[in-house]
C-alpha atoms as a PDB file:
ATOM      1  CA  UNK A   1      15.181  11.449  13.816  1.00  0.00           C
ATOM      2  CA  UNK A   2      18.922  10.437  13.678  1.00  0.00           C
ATOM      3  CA  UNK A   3      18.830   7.108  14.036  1.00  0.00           C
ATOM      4  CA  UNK A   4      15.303   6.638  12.054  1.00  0.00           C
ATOM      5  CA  UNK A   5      16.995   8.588   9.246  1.00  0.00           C
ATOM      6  CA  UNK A   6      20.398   6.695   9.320  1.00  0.00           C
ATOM      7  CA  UNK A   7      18.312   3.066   8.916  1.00  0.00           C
ATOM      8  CA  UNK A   8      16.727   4.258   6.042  1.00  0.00           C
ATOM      9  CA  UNK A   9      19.476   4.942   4.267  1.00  0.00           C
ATOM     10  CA  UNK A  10      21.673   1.907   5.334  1.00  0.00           C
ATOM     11  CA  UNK A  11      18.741   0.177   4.487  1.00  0.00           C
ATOM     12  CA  UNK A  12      18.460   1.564   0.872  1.00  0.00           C
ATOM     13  CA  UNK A  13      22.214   1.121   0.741  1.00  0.00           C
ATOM     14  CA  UNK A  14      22.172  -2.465   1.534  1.00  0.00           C
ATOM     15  CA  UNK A  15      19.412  -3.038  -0.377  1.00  0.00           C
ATOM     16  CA  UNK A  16      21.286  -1.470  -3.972  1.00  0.00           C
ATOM     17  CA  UNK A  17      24.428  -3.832  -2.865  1.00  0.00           C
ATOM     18  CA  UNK A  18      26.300  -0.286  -1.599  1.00  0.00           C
ATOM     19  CA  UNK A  19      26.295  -1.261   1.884  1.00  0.00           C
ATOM     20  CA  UNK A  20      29.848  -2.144   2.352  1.00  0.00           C
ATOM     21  CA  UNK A  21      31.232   0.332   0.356  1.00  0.00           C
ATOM     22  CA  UNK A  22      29.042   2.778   1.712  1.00  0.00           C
ATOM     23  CA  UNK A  23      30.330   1.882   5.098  1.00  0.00           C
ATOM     24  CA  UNK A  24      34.387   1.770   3.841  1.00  0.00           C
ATOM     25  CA  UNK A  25      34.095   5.094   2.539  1.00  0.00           C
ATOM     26  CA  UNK A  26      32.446   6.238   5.896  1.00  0.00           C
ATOM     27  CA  UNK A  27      35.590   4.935   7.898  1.00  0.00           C
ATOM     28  CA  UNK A  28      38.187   6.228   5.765  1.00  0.00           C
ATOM     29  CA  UNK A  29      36.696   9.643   5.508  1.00  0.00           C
ATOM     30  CA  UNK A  30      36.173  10.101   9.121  1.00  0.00           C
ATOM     31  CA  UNK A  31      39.030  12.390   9.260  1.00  0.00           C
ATOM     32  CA  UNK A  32      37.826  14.411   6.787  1.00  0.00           C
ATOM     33  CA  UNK A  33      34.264  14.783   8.365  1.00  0.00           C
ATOM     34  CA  UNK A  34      34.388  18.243   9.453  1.00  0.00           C
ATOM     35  CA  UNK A  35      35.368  19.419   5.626  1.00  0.00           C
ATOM     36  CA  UNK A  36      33.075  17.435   4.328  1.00  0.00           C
ATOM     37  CA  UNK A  37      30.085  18.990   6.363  1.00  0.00           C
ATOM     38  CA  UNK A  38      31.630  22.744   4.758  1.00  0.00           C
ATOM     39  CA  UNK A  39      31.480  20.632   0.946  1.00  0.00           C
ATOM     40  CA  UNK A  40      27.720  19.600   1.655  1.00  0.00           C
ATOM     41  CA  UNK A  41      26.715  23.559   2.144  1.00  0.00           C
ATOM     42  CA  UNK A  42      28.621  24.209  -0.859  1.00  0.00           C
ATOM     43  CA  UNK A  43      26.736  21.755  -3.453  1.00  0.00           C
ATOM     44  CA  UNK A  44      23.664  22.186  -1.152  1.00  0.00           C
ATOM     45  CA  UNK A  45      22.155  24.626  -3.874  1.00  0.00           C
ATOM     46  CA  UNK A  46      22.802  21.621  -6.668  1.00  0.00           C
ATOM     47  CA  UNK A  47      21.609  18.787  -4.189  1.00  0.00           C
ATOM     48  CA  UNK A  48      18.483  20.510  -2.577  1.00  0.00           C
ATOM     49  CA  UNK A  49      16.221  20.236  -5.412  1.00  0.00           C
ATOM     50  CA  UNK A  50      17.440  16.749  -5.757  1.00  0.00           C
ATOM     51  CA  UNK A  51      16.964  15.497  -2.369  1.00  0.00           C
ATOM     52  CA  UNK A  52      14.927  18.151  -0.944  1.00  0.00           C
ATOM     53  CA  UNK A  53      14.431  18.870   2.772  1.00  0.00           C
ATOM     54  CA  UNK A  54      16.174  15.322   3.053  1.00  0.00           C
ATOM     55  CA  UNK A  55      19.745  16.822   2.009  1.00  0.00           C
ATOM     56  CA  UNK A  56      19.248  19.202   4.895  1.00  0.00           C
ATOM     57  CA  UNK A  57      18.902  16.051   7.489  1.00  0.00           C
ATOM     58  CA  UNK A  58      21.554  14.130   5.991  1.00  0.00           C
ATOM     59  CA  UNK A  59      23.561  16.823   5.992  1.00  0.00           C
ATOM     60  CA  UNK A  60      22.898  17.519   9.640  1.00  0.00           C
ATOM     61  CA  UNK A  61      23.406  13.760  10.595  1.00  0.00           C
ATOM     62  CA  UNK A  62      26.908  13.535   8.681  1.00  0.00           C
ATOM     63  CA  UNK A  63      27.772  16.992  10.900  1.00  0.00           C
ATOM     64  CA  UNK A  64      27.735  15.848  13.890  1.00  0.00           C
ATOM     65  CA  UNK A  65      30.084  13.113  15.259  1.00  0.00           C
ATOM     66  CA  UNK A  66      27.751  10.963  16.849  1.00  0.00           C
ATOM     67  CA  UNK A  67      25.111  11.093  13.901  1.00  0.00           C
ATOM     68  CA  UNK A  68      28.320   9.696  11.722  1.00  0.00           C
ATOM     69  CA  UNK A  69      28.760   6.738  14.150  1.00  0.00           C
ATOM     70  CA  UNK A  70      25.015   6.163  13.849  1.00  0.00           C
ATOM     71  CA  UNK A  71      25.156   5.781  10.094  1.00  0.00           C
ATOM     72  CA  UNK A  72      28.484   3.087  10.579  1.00  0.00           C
ATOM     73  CA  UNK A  73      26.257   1.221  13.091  1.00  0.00           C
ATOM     74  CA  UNK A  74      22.732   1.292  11.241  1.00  0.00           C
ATOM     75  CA  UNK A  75      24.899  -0.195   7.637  1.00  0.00           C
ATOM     76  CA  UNK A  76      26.377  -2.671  10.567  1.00  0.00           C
ATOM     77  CA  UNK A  77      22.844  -3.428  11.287  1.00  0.00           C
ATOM     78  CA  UNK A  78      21.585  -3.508   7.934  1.00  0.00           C
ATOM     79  CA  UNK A  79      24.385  -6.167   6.739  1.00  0.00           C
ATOM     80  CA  UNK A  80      23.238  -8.537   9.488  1.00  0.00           C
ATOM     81  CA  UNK A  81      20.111  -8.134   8.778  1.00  0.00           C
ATOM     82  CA  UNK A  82      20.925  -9.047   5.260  1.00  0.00           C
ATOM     83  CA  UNK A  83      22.964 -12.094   5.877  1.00  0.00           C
END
């Protein structure tokens, strides 16, 4: 589900023109990854009914360390796929 989820967003990124940035912030936040997993269960009441049971997956990918490097790779993916 990881990697399935983090194509479709890169994909959706890429396809708005947000891939790059998308994938800048990603690498300069990296340090900040573990407080940014406490921030998304603090707005997850305001996001939730936005998102829905999505929020709750990305929020799970962006958690874990691996499921952040699969985002990076799947905009990688997505921009060469562009090109």
């Amino acid at each position: 589900m990881g990697e399935e989820l983090a194509g479709e967003i890169a994909r959706g990124l890429q396809r708005r023109g947000l891939g790059a940035p998308a994938r800048l912030l990603l690498e300069a936040h990296r340090p900040l990854r573990p407080l940014l997993a406490e921030a998304a269960a603090f707005i997850s009441p305001l996001a939730r009914p936005l998102l829905g049971s999505r929020f709750a997956a990305l929020a799970g990918l962006l958690d874990r360390e691996a499921g952040y490097d699969e985002l990076i790779d799947a905009l990688d993916r997505a921009d060469a796929e562009h090109r």
